[in-house]
PDB file of N, CA and C in Angstrom:
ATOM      1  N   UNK A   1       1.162   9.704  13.887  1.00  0.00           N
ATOM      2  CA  UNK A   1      -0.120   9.083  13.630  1.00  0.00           C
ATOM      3  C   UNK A   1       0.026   8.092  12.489  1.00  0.00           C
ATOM      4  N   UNK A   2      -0.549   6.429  12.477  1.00  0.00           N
ATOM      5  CA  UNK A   2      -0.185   5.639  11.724  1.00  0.00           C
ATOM      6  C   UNK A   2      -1.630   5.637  10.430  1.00  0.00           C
ATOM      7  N   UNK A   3      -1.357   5.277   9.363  1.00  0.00           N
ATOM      8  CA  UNK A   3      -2.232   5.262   8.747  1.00  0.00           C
ATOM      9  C   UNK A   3      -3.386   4.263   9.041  1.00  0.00           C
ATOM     10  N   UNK A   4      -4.860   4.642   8.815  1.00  0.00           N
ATOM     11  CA  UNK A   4      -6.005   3.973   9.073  1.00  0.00           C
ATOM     12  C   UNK A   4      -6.046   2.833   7.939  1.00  0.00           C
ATOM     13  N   UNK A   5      -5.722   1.979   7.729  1.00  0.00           N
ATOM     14  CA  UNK A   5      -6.396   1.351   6.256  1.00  0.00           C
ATOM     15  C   UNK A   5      -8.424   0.755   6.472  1.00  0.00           C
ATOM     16  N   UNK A   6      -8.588   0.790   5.437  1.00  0.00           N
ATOM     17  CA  UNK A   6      -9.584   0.263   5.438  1.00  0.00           C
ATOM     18  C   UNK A   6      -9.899  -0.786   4.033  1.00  0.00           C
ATOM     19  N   UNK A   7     -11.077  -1.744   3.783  1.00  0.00           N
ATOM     20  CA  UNK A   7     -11.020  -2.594   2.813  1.00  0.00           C
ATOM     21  C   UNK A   7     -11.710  -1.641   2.040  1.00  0.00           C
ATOM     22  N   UNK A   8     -11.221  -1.669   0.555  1.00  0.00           N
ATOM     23  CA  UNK A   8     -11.534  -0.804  -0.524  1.00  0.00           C
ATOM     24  C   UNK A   8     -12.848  -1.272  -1.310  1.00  0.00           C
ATOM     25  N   UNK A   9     -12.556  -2.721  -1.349  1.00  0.00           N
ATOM     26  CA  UNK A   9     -13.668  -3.640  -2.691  1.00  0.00           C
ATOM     27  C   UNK A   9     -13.982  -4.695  -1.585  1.00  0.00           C
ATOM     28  N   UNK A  10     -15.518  -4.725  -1.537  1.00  0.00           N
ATOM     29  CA  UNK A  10     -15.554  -5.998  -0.955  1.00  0.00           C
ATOM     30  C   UNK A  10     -14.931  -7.329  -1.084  1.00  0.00           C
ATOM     31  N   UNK A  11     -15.067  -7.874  -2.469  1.00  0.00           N
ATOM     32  CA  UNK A  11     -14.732  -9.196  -3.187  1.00  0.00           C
ATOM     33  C   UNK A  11     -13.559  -9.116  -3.198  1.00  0.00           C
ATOM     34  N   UNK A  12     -12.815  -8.730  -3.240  1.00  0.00           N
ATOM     35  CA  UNK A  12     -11.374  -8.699  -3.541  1.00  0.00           C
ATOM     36  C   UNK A  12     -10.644  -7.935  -2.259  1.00  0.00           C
ATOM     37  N   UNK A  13      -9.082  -8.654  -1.962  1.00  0.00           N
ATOM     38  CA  UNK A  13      -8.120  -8.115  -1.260  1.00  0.00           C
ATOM     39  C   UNK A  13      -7.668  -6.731  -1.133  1.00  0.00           C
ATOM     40  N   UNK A  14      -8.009  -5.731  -1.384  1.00  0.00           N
ATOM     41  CA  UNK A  14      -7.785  -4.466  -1.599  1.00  0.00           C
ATOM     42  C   UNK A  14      -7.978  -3.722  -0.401  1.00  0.00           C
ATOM     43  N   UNK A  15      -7.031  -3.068   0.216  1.00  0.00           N
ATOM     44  CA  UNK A  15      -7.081  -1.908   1.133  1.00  0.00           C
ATOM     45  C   UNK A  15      -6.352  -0.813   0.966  1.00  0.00           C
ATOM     46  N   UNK A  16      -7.296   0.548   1.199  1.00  0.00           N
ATOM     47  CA  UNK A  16      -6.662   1.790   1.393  1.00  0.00           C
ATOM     48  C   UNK A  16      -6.461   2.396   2.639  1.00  0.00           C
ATOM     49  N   UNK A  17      -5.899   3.422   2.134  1.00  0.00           N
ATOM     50  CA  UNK A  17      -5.445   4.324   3.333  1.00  0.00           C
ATOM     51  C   UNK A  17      -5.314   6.122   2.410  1.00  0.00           C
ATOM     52  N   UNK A  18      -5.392   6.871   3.153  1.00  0.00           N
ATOM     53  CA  UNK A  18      -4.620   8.478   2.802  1.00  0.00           C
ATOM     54  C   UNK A  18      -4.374   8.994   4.081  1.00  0.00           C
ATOM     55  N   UNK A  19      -3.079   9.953   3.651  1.00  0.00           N
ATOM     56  CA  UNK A  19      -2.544  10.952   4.629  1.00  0.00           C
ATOM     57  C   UNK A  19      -1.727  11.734   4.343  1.00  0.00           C
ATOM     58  N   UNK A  20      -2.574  13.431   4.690  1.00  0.00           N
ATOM     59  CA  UNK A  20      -0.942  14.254   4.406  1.00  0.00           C
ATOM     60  C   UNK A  20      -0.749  14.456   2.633  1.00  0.00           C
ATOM     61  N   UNK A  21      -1.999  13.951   1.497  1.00  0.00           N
ATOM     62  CA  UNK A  21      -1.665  14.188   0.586  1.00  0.00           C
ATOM     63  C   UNK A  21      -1.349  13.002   0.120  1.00  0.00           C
ATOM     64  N   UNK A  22      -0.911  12.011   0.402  1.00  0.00           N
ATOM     65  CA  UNK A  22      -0.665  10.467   0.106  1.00  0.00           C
ATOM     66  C   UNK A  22      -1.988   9.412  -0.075  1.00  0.00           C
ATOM     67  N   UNK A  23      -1.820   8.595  -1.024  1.00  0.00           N
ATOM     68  CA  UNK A  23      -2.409   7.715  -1.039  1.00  0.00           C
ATOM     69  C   UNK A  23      -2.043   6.318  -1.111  1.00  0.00           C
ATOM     70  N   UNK A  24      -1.971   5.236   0.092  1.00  0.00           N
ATOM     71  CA  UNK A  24      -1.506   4.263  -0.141  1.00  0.00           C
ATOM     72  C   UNK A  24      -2.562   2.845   0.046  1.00  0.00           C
ATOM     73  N   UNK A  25      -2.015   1.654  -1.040  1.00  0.00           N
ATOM     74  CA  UNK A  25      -2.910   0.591  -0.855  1.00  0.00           C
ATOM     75  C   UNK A  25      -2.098  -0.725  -0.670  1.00  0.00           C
ATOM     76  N   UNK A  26      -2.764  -1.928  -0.120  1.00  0.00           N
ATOM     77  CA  UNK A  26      -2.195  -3.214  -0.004  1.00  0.00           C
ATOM     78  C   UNK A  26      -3.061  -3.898  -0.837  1.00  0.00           C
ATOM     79  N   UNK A  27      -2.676  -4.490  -1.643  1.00  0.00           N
ATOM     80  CA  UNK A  27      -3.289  -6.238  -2.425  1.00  0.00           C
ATOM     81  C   UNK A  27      -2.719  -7.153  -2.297  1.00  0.00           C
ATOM     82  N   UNK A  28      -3.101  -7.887  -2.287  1.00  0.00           N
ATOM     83  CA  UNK A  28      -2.881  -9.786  -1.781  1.00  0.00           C
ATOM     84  C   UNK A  28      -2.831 -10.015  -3.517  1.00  0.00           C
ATOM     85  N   UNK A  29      -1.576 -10.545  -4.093  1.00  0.00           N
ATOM     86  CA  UNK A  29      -1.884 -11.556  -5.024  1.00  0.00           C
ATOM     87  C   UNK A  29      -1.234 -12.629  -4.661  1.00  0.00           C
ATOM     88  N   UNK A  30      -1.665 -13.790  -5.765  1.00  0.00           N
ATOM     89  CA  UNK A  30      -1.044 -15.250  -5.799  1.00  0.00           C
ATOM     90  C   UNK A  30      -1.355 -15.899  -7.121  1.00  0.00           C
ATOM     91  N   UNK A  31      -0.481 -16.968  -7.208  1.00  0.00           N
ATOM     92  CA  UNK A  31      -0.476 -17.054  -8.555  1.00  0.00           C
ATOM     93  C   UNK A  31      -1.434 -17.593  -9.162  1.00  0.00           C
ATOM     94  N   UNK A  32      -2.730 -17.873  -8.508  1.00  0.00           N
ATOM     95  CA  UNK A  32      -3.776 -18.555  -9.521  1.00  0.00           C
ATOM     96  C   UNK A  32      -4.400 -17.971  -8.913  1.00  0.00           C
ATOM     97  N   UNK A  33      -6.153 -18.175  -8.756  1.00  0.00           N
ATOM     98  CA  UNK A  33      -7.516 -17.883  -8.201  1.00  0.00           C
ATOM     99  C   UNK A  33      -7.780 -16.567  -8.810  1.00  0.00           C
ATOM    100  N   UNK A  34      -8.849 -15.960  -8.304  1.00  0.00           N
ATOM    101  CA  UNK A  34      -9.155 -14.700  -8.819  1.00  0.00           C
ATOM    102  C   UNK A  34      -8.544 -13.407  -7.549  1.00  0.00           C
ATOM    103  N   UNK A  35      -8.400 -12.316  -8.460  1.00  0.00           N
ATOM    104  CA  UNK A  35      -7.925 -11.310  -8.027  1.00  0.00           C
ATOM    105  C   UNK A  35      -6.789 -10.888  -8.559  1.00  0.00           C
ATOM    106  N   UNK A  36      -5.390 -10.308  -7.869  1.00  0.00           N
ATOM    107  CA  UNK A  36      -4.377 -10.258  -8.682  1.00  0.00           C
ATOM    108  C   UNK A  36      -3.142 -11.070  -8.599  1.00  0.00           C
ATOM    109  N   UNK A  37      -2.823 -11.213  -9.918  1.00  0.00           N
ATOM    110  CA  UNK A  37      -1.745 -12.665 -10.384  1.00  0.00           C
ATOM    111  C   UNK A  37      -0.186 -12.079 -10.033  1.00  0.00           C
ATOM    112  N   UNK A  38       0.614 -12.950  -9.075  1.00  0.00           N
ATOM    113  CA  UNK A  38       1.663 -12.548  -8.766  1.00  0.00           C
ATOM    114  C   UNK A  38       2.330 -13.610  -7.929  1.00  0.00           C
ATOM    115  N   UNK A  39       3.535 -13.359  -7.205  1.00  0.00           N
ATOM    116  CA  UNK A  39       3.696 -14.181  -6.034  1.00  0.00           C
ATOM    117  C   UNK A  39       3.173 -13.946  -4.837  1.00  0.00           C
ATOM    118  N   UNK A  40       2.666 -14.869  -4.295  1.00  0.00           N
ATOM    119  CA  UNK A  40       1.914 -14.998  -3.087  1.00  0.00           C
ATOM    120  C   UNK A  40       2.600 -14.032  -1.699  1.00  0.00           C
ATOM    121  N   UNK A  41       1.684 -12.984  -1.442  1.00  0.00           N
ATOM    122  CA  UNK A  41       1.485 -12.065  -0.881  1.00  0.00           C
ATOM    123  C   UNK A  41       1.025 -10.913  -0.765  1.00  0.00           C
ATOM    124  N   UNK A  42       1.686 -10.284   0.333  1.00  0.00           N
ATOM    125  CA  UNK A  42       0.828  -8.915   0.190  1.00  0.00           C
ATOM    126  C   UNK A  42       1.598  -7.665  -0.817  1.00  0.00           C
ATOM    127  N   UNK A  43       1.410  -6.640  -1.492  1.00  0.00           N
ATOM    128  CA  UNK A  43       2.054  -5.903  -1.897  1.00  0.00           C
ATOM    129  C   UNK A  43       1.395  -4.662  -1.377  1.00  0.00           C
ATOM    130  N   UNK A  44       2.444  -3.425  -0.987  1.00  0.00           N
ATOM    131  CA  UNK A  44       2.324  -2.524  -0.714  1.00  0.00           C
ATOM    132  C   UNK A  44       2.812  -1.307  -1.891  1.00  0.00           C
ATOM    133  N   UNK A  45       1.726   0.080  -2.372  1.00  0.00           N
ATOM    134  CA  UNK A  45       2.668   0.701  -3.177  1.00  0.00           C
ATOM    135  C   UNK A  45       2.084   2.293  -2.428  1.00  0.00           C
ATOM    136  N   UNK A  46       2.527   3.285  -2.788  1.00  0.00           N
ATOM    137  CA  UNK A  46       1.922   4.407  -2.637  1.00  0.00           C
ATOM    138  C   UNK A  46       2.173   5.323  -3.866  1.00  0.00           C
ATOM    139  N   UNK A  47       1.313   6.845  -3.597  1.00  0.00           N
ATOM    140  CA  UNK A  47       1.322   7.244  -4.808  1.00  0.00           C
ATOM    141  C   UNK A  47       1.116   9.182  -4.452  1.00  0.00           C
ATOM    142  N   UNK A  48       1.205  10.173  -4.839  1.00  0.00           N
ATOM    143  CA  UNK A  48       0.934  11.412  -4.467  1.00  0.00           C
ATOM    144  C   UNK A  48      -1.040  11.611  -4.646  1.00  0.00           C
ATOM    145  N   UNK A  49      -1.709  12.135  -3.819  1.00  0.00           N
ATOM    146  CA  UNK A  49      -2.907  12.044  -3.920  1.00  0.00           C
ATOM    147  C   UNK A  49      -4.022  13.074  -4.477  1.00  0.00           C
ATOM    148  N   UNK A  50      -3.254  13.850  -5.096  1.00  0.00           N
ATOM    149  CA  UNK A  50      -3.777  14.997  -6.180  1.00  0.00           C
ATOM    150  C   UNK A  50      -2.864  15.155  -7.188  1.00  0.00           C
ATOM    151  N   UNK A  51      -2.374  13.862  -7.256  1.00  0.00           N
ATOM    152  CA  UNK A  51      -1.624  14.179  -8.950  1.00  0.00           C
ATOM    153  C   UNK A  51      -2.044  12.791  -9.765  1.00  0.00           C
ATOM    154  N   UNK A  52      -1.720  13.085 -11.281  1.00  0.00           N
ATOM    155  CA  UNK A  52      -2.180  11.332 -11.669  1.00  0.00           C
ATOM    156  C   UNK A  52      -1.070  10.765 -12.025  1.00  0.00           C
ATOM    157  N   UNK A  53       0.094  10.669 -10.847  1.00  0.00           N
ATOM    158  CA  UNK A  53       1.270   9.860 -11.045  1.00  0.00           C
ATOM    159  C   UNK A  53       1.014   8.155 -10.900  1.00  0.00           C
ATOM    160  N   UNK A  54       1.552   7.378 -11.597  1.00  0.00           N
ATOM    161  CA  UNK A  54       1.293   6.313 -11.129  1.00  0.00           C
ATOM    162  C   UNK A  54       1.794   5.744  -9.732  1.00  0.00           C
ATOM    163  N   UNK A  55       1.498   4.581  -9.338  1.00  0.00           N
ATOM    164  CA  UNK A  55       1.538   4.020  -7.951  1.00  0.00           C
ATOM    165  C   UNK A  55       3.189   3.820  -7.870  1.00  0.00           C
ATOM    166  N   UNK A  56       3.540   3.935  -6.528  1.00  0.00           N
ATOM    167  CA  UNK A  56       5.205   3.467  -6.278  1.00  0.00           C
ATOM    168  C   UNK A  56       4.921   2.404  -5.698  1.00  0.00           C
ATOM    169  N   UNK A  57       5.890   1.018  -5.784  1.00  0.00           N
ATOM    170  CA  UNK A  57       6.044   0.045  -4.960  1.00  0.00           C
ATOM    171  C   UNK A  57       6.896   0.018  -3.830  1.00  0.00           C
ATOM    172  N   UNK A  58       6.525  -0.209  -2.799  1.00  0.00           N
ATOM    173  CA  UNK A  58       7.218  -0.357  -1.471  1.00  0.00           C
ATOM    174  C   UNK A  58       7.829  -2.059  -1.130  1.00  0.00           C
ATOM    175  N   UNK A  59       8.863  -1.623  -1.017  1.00  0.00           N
ATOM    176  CA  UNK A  59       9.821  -3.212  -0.755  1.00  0.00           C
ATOM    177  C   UNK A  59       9.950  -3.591  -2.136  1.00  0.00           C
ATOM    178  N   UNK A  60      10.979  -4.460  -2.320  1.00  0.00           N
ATOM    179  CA  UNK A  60      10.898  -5.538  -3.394  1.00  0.00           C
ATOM    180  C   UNK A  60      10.276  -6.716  -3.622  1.00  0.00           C
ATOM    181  N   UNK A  61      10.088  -7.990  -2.950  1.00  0.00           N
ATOM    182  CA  UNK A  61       8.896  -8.420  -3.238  1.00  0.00           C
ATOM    183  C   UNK A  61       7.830  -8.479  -2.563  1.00  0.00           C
ATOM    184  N   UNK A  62       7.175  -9.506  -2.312  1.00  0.00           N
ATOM    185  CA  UNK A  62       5.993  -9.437  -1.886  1.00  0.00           C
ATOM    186  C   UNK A  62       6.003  -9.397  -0.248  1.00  0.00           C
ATOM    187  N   UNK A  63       4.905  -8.996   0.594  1.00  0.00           N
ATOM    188  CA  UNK A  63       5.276  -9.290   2.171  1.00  0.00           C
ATOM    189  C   UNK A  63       4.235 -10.281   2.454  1.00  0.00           C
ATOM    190  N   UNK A  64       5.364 -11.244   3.631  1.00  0.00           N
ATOM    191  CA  UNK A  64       4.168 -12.352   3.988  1.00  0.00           C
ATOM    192  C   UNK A  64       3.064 -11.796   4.405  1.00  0.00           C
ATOM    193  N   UNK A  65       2.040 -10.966   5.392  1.00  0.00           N
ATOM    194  CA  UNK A  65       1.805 -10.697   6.475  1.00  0.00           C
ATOM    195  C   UNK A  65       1.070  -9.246   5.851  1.00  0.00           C
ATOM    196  N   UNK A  66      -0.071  -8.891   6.168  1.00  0.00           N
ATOM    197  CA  UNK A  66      -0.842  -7.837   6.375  1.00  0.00           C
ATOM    198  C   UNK A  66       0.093  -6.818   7.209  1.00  0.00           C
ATOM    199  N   UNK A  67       0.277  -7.424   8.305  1.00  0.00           N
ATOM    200  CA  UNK A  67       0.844  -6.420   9.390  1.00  0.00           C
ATOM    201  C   UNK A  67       2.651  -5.755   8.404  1.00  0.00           C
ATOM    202  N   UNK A  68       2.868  -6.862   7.883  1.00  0.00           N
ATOM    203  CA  UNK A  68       4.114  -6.266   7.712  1.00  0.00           C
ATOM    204  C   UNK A  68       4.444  -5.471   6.631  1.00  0.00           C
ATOM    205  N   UNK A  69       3.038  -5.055   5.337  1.00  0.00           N
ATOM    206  CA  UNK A  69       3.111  -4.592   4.830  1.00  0.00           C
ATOM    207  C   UNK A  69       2.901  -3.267   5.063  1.00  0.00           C
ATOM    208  N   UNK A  70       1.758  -3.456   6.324  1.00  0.00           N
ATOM    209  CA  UNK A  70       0.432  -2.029   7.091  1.00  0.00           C
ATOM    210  C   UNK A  70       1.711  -1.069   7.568  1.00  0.00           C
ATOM    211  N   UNK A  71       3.210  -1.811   8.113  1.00  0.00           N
ATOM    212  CA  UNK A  71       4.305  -1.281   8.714  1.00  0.00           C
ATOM    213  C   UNK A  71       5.160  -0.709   8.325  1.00  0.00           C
ATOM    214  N   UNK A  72       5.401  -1.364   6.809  1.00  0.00           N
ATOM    215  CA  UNK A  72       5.575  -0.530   5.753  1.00  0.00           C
ATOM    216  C   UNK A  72       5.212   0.617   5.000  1.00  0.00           C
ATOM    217  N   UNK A  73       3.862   0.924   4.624  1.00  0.00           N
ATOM    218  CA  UNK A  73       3.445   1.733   4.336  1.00  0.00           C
ATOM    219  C   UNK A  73       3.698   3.129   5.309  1.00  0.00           C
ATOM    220  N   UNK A  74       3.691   2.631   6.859  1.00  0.00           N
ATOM    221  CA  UNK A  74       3.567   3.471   8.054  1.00  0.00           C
ATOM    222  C   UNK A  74       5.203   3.954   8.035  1.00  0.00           C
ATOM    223  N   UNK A  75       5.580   3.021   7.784  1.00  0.00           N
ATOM    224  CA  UNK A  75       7.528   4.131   7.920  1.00  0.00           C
ATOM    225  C   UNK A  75       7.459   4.821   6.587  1.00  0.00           C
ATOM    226  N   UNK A  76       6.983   4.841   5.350  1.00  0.00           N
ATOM    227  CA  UNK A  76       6.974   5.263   4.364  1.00  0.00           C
ATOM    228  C   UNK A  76       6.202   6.457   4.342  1.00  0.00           C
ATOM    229  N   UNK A  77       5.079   6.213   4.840  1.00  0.00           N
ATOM    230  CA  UNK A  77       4.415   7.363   5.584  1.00  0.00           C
ATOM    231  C   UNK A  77       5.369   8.596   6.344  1.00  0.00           C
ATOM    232  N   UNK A  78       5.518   8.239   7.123  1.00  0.00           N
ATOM    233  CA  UNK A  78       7.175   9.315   7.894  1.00  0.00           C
ATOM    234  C   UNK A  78       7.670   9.293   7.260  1.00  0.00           C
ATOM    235  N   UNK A  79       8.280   8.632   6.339  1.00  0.00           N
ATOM    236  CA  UNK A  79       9.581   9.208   5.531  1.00  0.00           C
ATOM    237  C   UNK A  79       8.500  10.357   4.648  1.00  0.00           C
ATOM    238  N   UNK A  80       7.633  10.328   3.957  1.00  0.00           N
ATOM    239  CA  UNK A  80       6.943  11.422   3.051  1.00  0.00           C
ATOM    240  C   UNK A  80       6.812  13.044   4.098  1.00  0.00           C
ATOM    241  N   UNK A  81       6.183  12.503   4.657  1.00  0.00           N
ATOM    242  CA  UNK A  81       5.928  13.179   5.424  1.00  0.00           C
ATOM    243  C   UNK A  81       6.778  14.645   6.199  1.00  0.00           C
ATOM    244  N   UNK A  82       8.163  13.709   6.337  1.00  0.00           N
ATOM    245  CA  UNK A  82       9.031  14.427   6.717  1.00  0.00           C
ATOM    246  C   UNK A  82       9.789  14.771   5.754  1.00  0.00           C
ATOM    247  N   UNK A  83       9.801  13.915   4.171  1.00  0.00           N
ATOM    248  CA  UNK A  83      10.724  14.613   3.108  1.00  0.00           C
ATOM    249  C   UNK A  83       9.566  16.226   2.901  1.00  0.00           C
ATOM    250  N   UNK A  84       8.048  16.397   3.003  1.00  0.00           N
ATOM    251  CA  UNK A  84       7.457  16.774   2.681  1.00  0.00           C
ATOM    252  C   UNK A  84       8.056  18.627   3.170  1.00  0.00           C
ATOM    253  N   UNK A  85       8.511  18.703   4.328  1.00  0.00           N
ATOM    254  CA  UNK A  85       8.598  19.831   5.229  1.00  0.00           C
ATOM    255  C   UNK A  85      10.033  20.140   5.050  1.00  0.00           C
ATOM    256  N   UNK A  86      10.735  19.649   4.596  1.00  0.00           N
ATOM    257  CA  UNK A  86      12.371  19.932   3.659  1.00  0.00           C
ATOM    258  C   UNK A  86      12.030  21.011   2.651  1.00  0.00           C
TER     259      UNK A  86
END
């Protein structure tokens, strides 16, 4: 089962998702306008969802593409998932 995302903040690029205890999000930054300052794209991170660990980043830099971050999160997803039952 792939994760649902949904938009978090209206005004701003922000989407979540949870599963399984996970919590993962995508933001869009770029290097000017409002929202968050970075290189232009999407970033994907995740994080454990009853602890107050901070966020992990997924990939190294940024991903062009919604989809290719949403795909990311989703193999990262299985990988938790299945490190989870080890």
């Amino acid at each position: 089962m792939s994760l649902q995302f949904h938009r978090a903040v209206d005004d701003m690029e922000i989407w979540s998702a949870t599963g399984d205890g996970f919590s993962f999000v995508i933001t869009y930054e770029s290097p000017a306008g409002s929202g968050f300052h970075g290189l232009a794209g999407y970033v994907a991170s995740w994080r454990p969802l009853y602890r107050s660990n901070g966020a992990i980043k997924i990939g190294g830099l940024t991903f062009a593409t919604f989809t290719e971050a949403e795909e990311a999160c989703n193999t990262m997803f299985e990988h938790l998932k299945g490190s989870a039952l080890e």
